[in-house]
PDB file of N, CA and C in Angstrom:
ATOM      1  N   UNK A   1      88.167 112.907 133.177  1.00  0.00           N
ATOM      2  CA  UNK A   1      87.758 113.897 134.142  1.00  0.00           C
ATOM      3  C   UNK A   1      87.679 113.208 135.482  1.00  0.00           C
ATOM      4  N   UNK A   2      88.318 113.781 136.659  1.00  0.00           N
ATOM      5  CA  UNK A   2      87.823 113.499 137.427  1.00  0.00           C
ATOM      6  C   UNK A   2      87.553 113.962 138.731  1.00  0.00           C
ATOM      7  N   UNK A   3      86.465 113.347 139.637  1.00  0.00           N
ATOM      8  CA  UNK A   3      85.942 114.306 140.465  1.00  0.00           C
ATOM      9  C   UNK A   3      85.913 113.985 141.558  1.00  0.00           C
ATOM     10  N   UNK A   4      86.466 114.853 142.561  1.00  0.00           N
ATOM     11  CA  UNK A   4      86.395 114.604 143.937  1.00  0.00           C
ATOM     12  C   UNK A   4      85.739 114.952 144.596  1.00  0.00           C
ATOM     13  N   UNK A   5      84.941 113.728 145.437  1.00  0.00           N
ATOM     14  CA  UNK A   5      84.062 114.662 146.376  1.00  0.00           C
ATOM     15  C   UNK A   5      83.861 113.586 147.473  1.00  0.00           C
ATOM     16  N   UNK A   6      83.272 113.967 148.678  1.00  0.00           N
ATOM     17  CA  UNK A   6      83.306 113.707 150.130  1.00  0.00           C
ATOM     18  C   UNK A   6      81.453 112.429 149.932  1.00  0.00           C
ATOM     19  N   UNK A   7      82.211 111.643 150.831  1.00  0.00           N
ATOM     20  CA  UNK A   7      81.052 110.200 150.791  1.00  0.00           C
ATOM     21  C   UNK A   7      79.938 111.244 151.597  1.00  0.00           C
ATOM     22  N   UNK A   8      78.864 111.233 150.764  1.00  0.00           N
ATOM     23  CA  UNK A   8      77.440 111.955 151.736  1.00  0.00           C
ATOM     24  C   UNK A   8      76.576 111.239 150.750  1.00  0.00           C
ATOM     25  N   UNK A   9      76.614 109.771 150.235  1.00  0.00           N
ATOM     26  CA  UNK A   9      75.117 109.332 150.332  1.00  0.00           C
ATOM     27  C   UNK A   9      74.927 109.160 149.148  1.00  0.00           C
ATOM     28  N   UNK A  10      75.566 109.730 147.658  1.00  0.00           N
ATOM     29  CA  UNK A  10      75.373 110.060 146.124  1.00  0.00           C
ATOM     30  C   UNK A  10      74.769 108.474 145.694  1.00  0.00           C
ATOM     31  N   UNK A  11      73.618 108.773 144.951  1.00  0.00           N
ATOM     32  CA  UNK A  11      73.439 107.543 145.095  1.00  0.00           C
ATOM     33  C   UNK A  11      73.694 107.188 143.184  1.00  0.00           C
ATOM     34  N   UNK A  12      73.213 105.978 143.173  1.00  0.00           N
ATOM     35  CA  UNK A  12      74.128 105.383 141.732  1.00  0.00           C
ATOM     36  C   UNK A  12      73.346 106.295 140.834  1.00  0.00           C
ATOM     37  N   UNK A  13      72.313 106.586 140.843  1.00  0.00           N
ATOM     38  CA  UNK A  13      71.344 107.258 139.754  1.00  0.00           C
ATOM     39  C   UNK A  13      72.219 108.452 139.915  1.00  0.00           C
ATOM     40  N   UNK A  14      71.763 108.906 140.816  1.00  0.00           N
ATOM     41  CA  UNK A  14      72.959 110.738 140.708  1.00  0.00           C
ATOM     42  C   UNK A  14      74.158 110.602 140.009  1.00  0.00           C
ATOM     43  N   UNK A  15      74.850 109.572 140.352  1.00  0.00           N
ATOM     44  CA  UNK A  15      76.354 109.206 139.830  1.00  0.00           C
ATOM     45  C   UNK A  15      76.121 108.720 138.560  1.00  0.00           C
ATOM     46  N   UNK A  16      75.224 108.547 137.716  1.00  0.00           N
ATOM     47  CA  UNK A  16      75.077 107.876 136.324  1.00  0.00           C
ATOM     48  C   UNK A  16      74.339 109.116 135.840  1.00  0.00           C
ATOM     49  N   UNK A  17      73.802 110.240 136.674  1.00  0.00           N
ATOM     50  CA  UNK A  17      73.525 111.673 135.898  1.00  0.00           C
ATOM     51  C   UNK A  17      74.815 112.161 135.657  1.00  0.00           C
ATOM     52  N   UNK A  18      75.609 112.131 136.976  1.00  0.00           N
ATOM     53  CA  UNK A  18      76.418 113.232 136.875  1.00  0.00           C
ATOM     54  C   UNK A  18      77.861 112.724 136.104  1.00  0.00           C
ATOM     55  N   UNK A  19      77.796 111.183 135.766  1.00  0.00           N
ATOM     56  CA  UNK A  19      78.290 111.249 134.387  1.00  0.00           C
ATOM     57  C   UNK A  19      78.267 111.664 133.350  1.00  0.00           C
ATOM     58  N   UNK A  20      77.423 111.382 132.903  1.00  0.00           N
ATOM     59  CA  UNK A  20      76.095 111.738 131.683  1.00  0.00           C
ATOM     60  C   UNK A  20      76.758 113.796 131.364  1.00  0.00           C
ATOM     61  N   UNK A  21      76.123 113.747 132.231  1.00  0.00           N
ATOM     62  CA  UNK A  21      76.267 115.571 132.450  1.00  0.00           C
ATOM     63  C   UNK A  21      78.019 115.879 132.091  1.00  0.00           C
ATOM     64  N   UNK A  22      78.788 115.612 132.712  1.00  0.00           N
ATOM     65  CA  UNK A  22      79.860 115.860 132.908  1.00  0.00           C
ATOM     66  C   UNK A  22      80.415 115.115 131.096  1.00  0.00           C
ATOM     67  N   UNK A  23      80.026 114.469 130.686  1.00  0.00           N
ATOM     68  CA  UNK A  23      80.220 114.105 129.229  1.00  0.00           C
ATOM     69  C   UNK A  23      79.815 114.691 128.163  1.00  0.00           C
ATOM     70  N   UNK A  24      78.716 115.355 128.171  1.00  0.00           N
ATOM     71  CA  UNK A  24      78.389 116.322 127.649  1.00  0.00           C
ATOM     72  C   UNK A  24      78.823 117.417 127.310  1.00  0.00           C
ATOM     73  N   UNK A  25      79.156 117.878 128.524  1.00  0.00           N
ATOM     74  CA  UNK A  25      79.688 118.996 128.722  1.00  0.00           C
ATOM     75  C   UNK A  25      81.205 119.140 128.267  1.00  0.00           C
ATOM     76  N   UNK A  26      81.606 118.127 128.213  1.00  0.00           N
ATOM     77  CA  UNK A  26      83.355 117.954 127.589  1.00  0.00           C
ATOM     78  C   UNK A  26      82.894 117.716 126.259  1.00  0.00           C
ATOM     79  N   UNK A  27      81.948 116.789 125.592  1.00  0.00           N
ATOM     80  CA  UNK A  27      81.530 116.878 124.135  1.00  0.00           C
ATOM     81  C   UNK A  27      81.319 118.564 123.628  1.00  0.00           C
ATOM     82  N   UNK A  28      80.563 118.764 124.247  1.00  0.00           N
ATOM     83  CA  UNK A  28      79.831 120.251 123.617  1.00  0.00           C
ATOM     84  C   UNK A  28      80.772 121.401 124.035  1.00  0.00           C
ATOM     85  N   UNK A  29      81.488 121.540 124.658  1.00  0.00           N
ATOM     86  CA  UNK A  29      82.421 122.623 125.141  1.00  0.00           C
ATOM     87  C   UNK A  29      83.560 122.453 124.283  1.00  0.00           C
ATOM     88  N   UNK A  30      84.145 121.385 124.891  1.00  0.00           N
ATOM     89  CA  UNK A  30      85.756 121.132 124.366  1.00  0.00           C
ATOM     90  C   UNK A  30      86.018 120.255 123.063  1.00  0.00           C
ATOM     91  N   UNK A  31      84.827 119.998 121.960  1.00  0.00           N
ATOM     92  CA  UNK A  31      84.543 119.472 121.138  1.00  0.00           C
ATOM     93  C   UNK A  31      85.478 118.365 121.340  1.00  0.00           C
ATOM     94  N   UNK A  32      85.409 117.530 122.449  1.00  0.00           N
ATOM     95  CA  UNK A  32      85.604 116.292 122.807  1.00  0.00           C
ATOM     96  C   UNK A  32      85.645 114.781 122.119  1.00  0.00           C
ATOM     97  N   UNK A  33      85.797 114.182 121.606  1.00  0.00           N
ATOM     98  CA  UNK A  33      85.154 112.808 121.573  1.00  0.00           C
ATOM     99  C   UNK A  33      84.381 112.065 122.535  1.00  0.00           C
ATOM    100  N   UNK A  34      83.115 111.896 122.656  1.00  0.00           N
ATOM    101  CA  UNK A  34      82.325 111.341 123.694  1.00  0.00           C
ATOM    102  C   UNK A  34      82.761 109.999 123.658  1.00  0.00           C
ATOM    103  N   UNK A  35      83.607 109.365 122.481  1.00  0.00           N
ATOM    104  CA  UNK A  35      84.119 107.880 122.790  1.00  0.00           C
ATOM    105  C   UNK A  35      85.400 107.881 123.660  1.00  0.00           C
ATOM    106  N   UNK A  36      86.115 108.861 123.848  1.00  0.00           N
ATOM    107  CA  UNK A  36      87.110 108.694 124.370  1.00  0.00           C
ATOM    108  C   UNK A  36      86.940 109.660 125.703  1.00  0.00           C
ATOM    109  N   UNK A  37      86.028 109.960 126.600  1.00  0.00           N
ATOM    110  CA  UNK A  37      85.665 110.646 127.428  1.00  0.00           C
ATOM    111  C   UNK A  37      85.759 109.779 129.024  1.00  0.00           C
ATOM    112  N   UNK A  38      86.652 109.852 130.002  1.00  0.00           N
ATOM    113  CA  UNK A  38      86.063 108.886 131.296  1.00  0.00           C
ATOM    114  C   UNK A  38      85.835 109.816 132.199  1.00  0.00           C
ATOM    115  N   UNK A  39      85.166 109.245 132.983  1.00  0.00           N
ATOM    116  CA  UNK A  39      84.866 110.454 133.956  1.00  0.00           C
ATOM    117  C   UNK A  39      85.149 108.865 135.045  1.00  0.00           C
ATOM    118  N   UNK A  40      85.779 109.693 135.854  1.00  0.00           N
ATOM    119  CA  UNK A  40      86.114 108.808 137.421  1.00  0.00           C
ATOM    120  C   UNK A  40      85.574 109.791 138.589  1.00  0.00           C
ATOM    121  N   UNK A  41      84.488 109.459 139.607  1.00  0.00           N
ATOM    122  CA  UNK A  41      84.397 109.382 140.607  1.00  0.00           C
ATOM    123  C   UNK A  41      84.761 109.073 142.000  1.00  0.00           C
ATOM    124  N   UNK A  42      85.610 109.771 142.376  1.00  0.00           N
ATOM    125  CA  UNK A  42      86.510 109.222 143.713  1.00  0.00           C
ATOM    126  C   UNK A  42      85.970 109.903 144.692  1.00  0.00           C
ATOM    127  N   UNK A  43      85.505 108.968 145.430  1.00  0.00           N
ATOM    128  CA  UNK A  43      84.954 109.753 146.989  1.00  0.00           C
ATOM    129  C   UNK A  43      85.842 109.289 148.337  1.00  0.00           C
ATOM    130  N   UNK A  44      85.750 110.318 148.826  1.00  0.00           N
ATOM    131  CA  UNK A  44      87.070 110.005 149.965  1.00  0.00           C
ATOM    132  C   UNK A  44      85.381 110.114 151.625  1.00  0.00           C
ATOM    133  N   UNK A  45      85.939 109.548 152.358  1.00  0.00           N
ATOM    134  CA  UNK A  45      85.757 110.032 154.325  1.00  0.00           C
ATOM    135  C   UNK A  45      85.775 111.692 154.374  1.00  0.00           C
ATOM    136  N   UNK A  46      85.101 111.814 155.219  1.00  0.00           N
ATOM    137  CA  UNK A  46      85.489 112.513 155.685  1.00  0.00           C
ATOM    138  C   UNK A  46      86.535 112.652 156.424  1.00  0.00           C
ATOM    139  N   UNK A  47      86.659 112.218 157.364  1.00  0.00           N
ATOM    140  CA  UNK A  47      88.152 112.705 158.264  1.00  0.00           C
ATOM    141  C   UNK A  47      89.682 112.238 156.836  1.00  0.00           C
ATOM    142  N   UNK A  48      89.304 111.993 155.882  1.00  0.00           N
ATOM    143  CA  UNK A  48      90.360 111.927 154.746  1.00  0.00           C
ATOM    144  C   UNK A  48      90.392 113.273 153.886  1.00  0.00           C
ATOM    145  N   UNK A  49      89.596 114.037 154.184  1.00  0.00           N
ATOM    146  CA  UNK A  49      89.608 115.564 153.353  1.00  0.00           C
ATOM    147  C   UNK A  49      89.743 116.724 154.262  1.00  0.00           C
ATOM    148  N   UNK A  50      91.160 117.234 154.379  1.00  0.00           N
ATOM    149  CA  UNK A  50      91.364 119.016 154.574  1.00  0.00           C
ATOM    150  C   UNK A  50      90.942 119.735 154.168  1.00  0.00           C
ATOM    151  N   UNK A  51      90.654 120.696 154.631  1.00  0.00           N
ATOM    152  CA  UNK A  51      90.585 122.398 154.077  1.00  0.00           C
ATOM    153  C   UNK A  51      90.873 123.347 155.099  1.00  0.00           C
ATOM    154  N   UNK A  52      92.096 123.776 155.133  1.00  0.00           N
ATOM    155  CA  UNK A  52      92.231 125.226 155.690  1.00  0.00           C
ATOM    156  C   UNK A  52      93.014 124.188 157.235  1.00  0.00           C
ATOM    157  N   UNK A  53      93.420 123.245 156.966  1.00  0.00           N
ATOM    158  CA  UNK A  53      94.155 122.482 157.976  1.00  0.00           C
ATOM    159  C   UNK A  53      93.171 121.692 159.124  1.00  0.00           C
ATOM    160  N   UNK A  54      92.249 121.534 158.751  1.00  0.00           N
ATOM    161  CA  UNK A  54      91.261 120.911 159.316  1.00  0.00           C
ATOM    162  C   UNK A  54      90.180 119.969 158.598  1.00  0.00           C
ATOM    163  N   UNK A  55      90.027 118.422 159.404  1.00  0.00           N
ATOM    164  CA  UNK A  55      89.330 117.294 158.611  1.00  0.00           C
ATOM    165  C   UNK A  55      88.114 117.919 158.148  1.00  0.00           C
ATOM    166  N   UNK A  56      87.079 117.742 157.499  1.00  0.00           N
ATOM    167  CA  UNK A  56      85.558 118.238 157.102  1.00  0.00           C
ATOM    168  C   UNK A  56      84.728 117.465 157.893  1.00  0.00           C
ATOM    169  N   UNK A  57      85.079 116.406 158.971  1.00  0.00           N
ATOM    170  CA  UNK A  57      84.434 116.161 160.470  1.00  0.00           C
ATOM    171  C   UNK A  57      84.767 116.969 161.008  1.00  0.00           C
ATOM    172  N   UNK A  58      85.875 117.494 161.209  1.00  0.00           N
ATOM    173  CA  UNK A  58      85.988 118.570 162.403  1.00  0.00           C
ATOM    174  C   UNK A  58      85.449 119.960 162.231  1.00  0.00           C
ATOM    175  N   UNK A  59      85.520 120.538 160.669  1.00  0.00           N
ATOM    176  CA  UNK A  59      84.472 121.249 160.183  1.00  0.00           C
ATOM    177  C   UNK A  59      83.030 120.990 160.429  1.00  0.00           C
ATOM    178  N   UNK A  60      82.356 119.797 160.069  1.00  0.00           N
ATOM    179  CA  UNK A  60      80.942 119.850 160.542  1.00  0.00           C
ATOM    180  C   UNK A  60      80.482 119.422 162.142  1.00  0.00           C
ATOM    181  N   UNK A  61      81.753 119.373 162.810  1.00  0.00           N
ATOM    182  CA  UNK A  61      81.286 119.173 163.883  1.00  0.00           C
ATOM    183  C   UNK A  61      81.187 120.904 164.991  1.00  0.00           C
ATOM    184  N   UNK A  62      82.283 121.451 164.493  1.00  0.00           N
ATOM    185  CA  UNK A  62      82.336 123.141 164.494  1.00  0.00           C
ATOM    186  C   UNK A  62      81.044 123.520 164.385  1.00  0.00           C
ATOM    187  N   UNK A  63      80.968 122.952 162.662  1.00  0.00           N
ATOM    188  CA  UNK A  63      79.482 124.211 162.680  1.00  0.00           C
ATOM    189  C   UNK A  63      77.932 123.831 163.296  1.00  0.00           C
ATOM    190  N   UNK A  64      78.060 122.090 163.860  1.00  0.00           N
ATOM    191  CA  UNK A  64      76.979 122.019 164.812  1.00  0.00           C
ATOM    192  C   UNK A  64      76.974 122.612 165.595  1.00  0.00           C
ATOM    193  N   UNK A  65      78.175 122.843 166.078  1.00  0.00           N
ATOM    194  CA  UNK A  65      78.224 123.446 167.838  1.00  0.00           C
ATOM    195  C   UNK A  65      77.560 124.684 167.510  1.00  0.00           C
ATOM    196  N   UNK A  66      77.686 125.485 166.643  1.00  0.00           N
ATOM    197  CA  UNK A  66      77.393 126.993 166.126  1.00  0.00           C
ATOM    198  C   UNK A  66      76.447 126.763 166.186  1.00  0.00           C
ATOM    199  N   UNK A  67      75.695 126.073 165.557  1.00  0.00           N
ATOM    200  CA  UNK A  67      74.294 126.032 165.221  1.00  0.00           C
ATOM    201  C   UNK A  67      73.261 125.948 166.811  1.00  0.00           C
ATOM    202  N   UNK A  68      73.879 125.753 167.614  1.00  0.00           N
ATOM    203  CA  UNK A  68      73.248 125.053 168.513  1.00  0.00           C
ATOM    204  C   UNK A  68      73.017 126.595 169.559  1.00  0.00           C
TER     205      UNK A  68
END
């Protein structure tokens, strides 16, 4: 399994839940083998992730301005 998500801070405990969790959940759902289960964590930058043709800095820098 694996999961992508944007560097904001996850710290090792979260990342050793959200293994945990995510193993489970392939055991008990997809009657899995929990021995043969990996789960990879890949976290990218922000200015390394699009959506909708725009970095997710340039997204949160948008929605400060809004906010303001």
């Amino acid at each position: 399994m694996n999961i992508k998500l944007i560097r904001d801070g996850l710290t090792q405990e979260k990342k050793a839940t959200l293994i945990r969790s995510v193993t489970t959940l392939l055991e008990t759902e997809l009657n899995k083998n929990r021995a043969n289960i990996v789960v990879v964590i890949d976290e990218t930058d922000d200015d390394n992730w699009g959506l909708g043709g725009v970095t997710v800095t340039e997204r949160k820098l948008a929605a400060g301005r809004q906010q303001q």
